[in-house]
PDB file of N, CA and C in Angstrom:
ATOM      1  N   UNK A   1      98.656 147.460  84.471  1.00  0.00           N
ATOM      2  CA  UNK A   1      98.851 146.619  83.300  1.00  0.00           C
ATOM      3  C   UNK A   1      97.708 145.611  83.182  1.00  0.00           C
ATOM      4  N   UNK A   2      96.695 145.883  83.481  1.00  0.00           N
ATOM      5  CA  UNK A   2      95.404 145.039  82.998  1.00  0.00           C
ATOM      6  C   UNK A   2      94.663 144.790  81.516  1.00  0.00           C
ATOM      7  N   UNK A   3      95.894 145.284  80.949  1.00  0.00           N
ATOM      8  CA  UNK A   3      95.582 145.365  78.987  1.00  0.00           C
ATOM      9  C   UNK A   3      95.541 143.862  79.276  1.00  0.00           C
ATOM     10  N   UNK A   4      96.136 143.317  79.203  1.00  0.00           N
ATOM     11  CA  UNK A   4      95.842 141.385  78.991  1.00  0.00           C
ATOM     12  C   UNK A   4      94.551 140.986  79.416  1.00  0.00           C
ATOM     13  N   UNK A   5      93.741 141.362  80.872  1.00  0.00           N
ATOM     14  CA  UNK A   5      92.774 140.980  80.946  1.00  0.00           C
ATOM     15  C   UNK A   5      92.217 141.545  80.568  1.00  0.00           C
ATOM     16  N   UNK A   6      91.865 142.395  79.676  1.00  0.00           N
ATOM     17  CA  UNK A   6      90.715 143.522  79.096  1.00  0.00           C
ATOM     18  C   UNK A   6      90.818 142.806  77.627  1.00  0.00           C
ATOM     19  N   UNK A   7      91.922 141.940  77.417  1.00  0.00           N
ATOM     20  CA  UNK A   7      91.976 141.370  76.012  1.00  0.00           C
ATOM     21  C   UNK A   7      91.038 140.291  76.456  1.00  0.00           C
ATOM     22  N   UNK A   8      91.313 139.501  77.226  1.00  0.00           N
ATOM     23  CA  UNK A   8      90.717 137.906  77.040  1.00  0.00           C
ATOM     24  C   UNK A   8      89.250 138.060  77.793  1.00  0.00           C
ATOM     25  N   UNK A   9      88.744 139.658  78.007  1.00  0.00           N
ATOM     26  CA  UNK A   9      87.419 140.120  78.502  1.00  0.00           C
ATOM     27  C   UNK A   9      86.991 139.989  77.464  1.00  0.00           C
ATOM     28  N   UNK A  10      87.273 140.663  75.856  1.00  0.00           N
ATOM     29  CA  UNK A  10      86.187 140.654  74.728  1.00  0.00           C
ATOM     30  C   UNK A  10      86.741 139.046  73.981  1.00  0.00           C
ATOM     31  N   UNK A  11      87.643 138.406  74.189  1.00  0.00           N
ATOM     32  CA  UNK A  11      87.738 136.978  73.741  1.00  0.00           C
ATOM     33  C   UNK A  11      86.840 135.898  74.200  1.00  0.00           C
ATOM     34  N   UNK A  12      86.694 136.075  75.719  1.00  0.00           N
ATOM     35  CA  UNK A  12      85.675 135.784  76.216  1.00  0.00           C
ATOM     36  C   UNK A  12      83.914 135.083  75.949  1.00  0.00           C
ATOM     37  N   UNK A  13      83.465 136.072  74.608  1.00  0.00           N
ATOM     38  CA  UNK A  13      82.124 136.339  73.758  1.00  0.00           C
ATOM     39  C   UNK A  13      82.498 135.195  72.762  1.00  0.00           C
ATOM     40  N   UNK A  14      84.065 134.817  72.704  1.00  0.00           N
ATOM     41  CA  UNK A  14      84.137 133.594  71.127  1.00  0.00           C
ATOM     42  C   UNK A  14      84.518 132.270  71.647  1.00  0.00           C
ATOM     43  N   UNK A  15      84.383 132.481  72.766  1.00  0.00           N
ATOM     44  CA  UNK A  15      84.779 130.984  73.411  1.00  0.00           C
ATOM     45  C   UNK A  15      85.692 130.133  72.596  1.00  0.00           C
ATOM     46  N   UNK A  16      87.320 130.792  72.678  1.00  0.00           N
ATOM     47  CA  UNK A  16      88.120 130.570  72.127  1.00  0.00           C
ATOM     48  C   UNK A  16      88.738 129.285  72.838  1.00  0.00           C
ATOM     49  N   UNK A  17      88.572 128.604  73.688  1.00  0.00           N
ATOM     50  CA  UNK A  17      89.777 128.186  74.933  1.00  0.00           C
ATOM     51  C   UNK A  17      89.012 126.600  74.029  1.00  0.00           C
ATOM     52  N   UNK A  18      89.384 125.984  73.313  1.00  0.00           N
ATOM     53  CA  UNK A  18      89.160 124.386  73.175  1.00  0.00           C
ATOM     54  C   UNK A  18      88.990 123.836  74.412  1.00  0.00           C
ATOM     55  N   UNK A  19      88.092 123.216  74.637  1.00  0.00           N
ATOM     56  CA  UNK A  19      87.800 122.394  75.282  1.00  0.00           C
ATOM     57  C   UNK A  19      87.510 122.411  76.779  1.00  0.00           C
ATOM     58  N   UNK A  20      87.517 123.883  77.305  1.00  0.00           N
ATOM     59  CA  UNK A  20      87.013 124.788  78.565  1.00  0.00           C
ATOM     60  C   UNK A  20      86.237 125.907  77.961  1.00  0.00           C
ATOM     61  N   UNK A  21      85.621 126.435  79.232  1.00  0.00           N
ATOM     62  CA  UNK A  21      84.998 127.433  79.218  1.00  0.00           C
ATOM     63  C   UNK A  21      85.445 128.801  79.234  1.00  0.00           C
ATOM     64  N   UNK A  22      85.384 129.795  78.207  1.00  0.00           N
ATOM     65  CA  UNK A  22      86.263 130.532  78.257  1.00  0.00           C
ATOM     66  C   UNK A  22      85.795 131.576  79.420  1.00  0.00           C
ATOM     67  N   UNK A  23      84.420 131.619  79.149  1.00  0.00           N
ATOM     68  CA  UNK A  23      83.952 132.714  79.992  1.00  0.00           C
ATOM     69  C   UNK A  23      84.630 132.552  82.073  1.00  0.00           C
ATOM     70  N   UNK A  24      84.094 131.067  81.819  1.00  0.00           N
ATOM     71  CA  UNK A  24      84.911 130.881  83.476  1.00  0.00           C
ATOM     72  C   UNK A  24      86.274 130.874  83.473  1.00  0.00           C
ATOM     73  N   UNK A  25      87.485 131.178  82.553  1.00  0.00           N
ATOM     74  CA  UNK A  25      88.654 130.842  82.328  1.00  0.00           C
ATOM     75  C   UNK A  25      88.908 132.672  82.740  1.00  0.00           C
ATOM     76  N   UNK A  26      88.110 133.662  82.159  1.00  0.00           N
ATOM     77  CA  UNK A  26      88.427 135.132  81.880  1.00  0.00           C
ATOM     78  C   UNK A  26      87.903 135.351  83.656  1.00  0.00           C
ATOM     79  N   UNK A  27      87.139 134.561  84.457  1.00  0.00           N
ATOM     80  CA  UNK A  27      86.325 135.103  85.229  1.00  0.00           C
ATOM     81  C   UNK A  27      87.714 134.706  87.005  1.00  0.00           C
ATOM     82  N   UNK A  28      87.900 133.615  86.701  1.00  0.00           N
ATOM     83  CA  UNK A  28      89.259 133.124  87.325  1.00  0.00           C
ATOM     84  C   UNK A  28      90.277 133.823  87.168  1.00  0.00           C
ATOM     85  N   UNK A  29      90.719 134.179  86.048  1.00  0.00           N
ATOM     86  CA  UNK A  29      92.022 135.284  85.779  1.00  0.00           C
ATOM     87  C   UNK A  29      91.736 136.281  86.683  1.00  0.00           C
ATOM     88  N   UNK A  30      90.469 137.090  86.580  1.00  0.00           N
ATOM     89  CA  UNK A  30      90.142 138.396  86.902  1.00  0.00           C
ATOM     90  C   UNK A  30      90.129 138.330  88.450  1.00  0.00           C
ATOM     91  N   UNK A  31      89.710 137.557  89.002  1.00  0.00           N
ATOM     92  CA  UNK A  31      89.489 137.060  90.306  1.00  0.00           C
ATOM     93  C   UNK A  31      90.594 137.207  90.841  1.00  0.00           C
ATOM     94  N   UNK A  32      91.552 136.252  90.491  1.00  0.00           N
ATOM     95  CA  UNK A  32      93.005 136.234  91.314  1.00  0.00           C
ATOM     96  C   UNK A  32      93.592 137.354  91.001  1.00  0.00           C
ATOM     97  N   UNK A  33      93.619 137.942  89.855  1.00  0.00           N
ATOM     98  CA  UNK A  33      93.776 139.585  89.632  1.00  0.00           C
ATOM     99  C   UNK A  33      93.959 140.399  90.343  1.00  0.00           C
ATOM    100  N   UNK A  34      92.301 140.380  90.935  1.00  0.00           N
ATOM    101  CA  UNK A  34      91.922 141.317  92.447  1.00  0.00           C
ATOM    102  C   UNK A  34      92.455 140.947  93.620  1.00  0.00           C
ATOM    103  N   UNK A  35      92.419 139.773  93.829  1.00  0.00           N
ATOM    104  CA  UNK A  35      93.130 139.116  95.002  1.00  0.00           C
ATOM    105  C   UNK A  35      94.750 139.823  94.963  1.00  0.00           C
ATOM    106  N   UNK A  36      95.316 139.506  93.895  1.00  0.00           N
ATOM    107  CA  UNK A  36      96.743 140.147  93.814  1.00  0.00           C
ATOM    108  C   UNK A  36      97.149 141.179  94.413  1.00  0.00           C
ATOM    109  N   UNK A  37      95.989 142.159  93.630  1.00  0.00           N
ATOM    110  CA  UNK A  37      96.772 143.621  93.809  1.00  0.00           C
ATOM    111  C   UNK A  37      95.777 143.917  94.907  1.00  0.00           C
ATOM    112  N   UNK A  38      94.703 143.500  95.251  1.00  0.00           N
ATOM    113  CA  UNK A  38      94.651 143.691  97.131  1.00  0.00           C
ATOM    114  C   UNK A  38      95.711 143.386  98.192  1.00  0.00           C
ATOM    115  N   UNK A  39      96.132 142.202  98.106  1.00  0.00           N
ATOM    116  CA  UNK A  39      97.691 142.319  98.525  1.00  0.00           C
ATOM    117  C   UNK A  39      98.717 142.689  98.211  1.00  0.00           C
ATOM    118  N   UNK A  40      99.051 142.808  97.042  1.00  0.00           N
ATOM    119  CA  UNK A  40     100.047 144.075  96.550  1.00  0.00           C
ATOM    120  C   UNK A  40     100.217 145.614  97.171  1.00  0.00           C
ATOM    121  N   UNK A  41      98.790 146.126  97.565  1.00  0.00           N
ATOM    122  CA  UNK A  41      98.400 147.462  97.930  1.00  0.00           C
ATOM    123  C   UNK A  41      99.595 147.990  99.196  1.00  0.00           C
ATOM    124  N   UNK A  42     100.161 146.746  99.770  1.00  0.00           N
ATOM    125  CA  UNK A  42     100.969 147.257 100.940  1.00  0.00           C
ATOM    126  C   UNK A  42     102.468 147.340 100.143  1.00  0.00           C
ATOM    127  N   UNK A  43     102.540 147.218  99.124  1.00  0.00           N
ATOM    128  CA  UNK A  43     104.112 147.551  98.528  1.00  0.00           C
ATOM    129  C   UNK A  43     105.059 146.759  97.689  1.00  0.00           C
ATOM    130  N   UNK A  44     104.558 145.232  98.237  1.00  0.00           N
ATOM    131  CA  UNK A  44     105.291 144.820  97.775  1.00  0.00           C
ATOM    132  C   UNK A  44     104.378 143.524  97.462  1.00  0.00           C
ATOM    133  N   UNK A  45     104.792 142.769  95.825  1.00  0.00           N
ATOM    134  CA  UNK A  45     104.048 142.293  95.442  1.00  0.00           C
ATOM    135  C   UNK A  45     104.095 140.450  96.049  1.00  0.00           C
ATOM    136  N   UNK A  46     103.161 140.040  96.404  1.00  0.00           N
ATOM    137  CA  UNK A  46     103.159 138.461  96.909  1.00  0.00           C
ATOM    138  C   UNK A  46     104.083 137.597  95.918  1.00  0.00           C
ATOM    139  N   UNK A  47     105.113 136.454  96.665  1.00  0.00           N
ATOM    140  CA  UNK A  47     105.278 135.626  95.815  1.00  0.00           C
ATOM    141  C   UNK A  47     104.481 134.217  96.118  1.00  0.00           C
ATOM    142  N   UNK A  48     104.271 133.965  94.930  1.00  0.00           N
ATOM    143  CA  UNK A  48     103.505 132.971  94.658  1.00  0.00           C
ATOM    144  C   UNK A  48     104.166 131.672  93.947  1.00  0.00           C
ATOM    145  N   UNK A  49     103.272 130.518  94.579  1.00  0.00           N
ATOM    146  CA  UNK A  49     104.050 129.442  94.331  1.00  0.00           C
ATOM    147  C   UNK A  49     102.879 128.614  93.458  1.00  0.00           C
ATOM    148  N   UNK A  50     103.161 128.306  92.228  1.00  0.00           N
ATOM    149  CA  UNK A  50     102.106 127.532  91.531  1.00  0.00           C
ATOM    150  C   UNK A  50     102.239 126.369  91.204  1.00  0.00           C
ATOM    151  N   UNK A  51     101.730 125.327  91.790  1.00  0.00           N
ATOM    152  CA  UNK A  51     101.232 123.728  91.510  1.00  0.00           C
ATOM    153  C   UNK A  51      99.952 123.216  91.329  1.00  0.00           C
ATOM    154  N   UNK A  52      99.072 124.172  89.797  1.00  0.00           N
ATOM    155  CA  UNK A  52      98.496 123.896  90.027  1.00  0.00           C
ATOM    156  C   UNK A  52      98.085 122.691  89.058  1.00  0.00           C
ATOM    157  N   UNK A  53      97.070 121.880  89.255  1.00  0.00           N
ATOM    158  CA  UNK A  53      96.829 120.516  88.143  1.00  0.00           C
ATOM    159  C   UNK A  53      95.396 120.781  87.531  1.00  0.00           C
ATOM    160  N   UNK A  54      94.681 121.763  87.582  1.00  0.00           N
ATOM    161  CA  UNK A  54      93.732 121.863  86.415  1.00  0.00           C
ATOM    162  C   UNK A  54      93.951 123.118  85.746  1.00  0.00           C
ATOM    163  N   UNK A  55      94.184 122.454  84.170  1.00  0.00           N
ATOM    164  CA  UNK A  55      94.675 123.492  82.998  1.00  0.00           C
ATOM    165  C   UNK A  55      93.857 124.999  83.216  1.00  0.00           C
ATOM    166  N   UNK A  56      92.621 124.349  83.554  1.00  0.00           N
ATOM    167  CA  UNK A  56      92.231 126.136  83.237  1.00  0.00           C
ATOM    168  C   UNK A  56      92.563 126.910  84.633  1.00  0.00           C
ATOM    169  N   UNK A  57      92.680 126.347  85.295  1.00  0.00           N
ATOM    170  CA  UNK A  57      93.305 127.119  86.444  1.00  0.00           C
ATOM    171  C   UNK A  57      94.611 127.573  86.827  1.00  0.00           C
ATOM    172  N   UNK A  58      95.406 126.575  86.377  1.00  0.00           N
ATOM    173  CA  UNK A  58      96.567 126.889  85.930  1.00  0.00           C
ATOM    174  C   UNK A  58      97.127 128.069  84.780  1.00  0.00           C
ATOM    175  N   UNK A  59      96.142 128.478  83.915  1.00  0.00           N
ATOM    176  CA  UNK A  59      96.310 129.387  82.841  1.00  0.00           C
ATOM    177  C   UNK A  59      96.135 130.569  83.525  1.00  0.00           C
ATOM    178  N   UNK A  60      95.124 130.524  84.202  1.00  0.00           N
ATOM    179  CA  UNK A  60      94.579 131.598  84.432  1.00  0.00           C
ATOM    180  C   UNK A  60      94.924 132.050  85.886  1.00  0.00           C
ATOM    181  N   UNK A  61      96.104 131.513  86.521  1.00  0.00           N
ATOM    182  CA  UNK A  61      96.646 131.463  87.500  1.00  0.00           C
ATOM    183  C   UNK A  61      97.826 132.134  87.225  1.00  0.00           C
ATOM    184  N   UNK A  62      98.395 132.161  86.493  1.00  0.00           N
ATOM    185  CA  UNK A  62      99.453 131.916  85.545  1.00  0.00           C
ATOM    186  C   UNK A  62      99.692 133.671  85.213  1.00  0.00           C
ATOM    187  N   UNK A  63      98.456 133.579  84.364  1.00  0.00           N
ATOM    188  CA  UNK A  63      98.307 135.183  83.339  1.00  0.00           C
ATOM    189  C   UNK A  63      97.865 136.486  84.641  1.00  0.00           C
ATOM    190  N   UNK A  64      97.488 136.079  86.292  1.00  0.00           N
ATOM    191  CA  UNK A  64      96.403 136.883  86.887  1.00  0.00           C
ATOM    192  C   UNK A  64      98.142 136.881  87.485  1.00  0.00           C
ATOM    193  N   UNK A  65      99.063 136.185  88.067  1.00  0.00           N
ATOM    194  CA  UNK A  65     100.395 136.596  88.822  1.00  0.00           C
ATOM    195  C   UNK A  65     101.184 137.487  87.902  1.00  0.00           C
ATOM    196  N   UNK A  66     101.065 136.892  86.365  1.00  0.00           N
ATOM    197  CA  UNK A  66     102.547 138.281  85.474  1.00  0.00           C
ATOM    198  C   UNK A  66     101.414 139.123  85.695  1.00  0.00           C
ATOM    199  N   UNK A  67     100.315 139.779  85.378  1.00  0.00           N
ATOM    200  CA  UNK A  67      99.735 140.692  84.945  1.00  0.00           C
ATOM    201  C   UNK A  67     100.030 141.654  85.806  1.00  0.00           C
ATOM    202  N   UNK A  68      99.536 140.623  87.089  1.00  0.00           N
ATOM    203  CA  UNK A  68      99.833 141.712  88.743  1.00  0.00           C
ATOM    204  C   UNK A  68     101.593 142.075  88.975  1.00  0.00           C
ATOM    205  N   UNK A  69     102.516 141.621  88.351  1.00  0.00           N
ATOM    206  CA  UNK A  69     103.504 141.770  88.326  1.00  0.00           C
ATOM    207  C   UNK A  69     104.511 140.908  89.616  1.00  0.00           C
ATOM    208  N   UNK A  70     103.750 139.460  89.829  1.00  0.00           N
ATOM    209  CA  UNK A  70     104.000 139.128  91.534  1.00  0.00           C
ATOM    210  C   UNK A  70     105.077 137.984  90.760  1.00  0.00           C
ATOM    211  N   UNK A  71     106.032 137.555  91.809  1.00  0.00           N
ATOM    212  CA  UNK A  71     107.015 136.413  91.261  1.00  0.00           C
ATOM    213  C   UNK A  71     106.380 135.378  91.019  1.00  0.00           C
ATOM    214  N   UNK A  72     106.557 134.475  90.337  1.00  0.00           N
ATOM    215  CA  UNK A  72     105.744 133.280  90.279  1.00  0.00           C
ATOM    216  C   UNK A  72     106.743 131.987  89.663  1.00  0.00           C
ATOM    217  N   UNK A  73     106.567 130.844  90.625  1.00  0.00           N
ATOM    218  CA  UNK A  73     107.287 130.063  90.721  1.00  0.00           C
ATOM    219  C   UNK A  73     106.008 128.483  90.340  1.00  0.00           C
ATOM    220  N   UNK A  74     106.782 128.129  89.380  1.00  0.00           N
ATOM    221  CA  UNK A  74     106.316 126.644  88.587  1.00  0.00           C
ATOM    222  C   UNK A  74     106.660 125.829  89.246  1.00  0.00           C
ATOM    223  N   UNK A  75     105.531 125.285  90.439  1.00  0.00           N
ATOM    224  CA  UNK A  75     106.206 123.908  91.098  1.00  0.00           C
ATOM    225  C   UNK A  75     105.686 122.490  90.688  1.00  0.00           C
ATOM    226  N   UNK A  76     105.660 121.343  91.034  1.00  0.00           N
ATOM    227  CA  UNK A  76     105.238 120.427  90.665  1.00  0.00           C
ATOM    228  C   UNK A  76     104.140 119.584  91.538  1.00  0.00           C
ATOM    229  N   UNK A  77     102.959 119.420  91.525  1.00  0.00           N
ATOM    230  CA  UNK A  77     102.179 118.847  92.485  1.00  0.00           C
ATOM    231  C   UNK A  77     102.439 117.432  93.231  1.00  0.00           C
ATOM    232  N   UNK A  78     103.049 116.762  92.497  1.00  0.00           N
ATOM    233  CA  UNK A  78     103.381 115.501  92.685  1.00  0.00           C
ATOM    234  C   UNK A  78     105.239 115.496  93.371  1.00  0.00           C
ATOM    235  N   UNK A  79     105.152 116.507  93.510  1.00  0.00           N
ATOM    236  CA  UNK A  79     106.811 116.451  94.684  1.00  0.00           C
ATOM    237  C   UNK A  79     106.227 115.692  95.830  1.00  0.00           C
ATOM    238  N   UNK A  80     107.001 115.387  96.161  1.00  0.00           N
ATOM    239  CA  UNK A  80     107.658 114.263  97.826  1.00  0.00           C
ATOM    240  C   UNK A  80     107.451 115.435  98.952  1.00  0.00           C
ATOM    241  N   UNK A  81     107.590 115.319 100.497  1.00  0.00           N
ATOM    242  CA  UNK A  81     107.828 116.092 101.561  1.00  0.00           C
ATOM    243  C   UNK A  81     108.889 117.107 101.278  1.00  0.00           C
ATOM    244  N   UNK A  82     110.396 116.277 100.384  1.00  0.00           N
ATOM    245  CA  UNK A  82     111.544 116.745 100.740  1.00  0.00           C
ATOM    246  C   UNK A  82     111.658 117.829  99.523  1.00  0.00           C
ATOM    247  N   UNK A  83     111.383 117.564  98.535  1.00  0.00           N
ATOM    248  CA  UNK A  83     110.925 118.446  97.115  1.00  0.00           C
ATOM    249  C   UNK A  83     110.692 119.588  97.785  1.00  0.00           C
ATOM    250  N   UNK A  84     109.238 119.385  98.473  1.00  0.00           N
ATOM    251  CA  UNK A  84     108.073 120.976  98.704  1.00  0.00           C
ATOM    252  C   UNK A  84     108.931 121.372  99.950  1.00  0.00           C
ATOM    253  N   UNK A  85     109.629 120.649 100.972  1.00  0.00           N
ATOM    254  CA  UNK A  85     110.431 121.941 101.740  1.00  0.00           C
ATOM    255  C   UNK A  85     111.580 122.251 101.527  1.00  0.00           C
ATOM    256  N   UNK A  86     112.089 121.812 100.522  1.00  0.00           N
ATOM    257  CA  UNK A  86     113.505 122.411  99.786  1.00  0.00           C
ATOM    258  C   UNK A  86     112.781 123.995  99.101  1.00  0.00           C
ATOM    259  N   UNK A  87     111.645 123.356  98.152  1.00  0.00           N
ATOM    260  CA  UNK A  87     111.287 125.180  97.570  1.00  0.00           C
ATOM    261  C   UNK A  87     110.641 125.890  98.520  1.00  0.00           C
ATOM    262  N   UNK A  88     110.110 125.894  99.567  1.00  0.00           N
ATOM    263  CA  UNK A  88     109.312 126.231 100.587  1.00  0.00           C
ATOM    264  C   UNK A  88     110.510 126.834 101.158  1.00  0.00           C
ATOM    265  N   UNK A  89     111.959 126.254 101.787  1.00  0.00           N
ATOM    266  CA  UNK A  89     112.694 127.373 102.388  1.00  0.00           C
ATOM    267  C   UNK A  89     113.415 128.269 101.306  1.00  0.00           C
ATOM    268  N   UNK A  90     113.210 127.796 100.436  1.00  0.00           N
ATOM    269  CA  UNK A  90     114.361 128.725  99.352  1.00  0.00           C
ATOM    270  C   UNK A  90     113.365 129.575  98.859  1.00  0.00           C
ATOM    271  N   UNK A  91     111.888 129.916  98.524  1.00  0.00           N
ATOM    272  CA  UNK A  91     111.240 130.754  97.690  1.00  0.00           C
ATOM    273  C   UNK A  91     110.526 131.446  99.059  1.00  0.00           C
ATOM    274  N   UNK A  92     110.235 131.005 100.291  1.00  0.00           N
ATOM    275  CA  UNK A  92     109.388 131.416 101.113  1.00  0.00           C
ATOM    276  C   UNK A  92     108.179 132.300 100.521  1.00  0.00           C
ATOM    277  N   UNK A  93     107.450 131.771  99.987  1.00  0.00           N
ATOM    278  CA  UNK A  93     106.266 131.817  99.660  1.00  0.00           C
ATOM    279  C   UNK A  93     104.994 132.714 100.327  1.00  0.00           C
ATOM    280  N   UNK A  94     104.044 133.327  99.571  1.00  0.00           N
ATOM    281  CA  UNK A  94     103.181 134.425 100.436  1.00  0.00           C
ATOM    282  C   UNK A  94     101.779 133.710  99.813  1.00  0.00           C
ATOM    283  N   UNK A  95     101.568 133.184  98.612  1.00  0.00           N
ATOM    284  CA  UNK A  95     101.106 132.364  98.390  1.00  0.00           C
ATOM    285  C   UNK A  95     101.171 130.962  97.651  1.00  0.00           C
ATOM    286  N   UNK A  96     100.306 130.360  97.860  1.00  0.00           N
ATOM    287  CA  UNK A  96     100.741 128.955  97.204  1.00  0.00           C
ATOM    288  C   UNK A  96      98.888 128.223  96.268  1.00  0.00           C
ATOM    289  N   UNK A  97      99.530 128.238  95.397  1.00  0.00           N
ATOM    290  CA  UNK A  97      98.109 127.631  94.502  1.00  0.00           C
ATOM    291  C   UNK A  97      98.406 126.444  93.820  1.00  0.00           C
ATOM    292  N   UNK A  98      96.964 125.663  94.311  1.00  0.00           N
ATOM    293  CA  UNK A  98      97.336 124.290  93.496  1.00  0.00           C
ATOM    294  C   UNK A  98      96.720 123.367  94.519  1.00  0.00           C
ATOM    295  N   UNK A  99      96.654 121.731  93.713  1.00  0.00           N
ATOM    296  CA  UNK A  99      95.875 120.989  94.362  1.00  0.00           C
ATOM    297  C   UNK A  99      97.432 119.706  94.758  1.00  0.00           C
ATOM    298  N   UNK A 100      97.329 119.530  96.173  1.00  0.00           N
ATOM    299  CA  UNK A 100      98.631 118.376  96.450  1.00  0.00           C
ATOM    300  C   UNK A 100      97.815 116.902  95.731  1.00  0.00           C
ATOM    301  N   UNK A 101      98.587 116.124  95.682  1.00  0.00           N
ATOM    302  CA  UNK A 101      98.419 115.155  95.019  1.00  0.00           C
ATOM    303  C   UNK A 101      97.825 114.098  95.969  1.00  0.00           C
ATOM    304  N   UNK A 102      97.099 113.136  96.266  1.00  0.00           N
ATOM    305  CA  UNK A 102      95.801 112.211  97.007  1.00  0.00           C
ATOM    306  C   UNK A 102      97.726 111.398  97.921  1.00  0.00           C
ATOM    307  N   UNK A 103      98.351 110.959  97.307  1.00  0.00           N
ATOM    308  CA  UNK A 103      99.389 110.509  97.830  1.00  0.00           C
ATOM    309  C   UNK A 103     100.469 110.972  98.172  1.00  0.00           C
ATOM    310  N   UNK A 104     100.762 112.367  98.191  1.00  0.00           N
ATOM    311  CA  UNK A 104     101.475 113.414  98.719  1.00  0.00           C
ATOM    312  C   UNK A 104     101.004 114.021 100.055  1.00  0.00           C
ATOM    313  N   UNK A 105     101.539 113.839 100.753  1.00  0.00           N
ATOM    314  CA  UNK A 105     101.349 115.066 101.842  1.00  0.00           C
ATOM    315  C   UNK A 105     101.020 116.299 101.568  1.00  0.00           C
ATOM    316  N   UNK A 106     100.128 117.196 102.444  1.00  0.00           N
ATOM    317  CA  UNK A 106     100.013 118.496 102.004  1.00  0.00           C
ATOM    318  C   UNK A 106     101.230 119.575 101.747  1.00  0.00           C
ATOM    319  N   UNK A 107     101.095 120.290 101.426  1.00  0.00           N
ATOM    320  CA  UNK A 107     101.974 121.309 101.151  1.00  0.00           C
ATOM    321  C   UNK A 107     102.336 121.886 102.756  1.00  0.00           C
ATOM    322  N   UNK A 108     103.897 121.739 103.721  1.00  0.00           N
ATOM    323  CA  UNK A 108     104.063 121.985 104.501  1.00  0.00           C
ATOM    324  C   UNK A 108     104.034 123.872 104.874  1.00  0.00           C
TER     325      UNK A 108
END
């Protein structure tokens, strides 16, 4: 199912994305893409945990997990200790994307 990124490949040329770069926006999608379904290859698809805080990474974080078909879970960067290991034991996670917050602890 890579029709979505083969769309925002020729969108890409119109630098549609206001106020980012589209070309690095299509180039990030595609990236984590590959990353995906390299780990996918053993059967079963990664779940992924997303907090992330820059929009274009977040989009394109976003569109590269449905595409690959992997679970993907909307977390919040700015959670507490007790927040991130409440979803941490309940989603057990294979990956995790996103930047923790300067006054948050890392992601346990």
């Amino acid at each position: 199912m890579q029709q979505p990124l083969d769309y925002l490949k020729r969108l890409a040329q119109h630098n549609w994305l206001i106020g980012y770069d589209s070309l690095q926006f299509q180039k990030i999608a595609e990236e984590l893409y590959l990353e995906l379904t390299q780990l996918s290859a053993s059967g079963t698809p990664p779940k992924i945990i997303l907090a992330e805080r820059e929009p274009i990474r977040f989009l394109a974080s976003f569109i590269a997990a449905c595409v690959a078909n992997c679970p993907v879970f909307l977390c919040n960067p700015d959670w507490g200790k007790q927040e991130w290991q409440q979803v941490l034991n309940l989603v057990q996670p294979d990956i995790i994307w996103g930047i923790p917050h300067e006054n948050n602890p890392p992601c346990p």
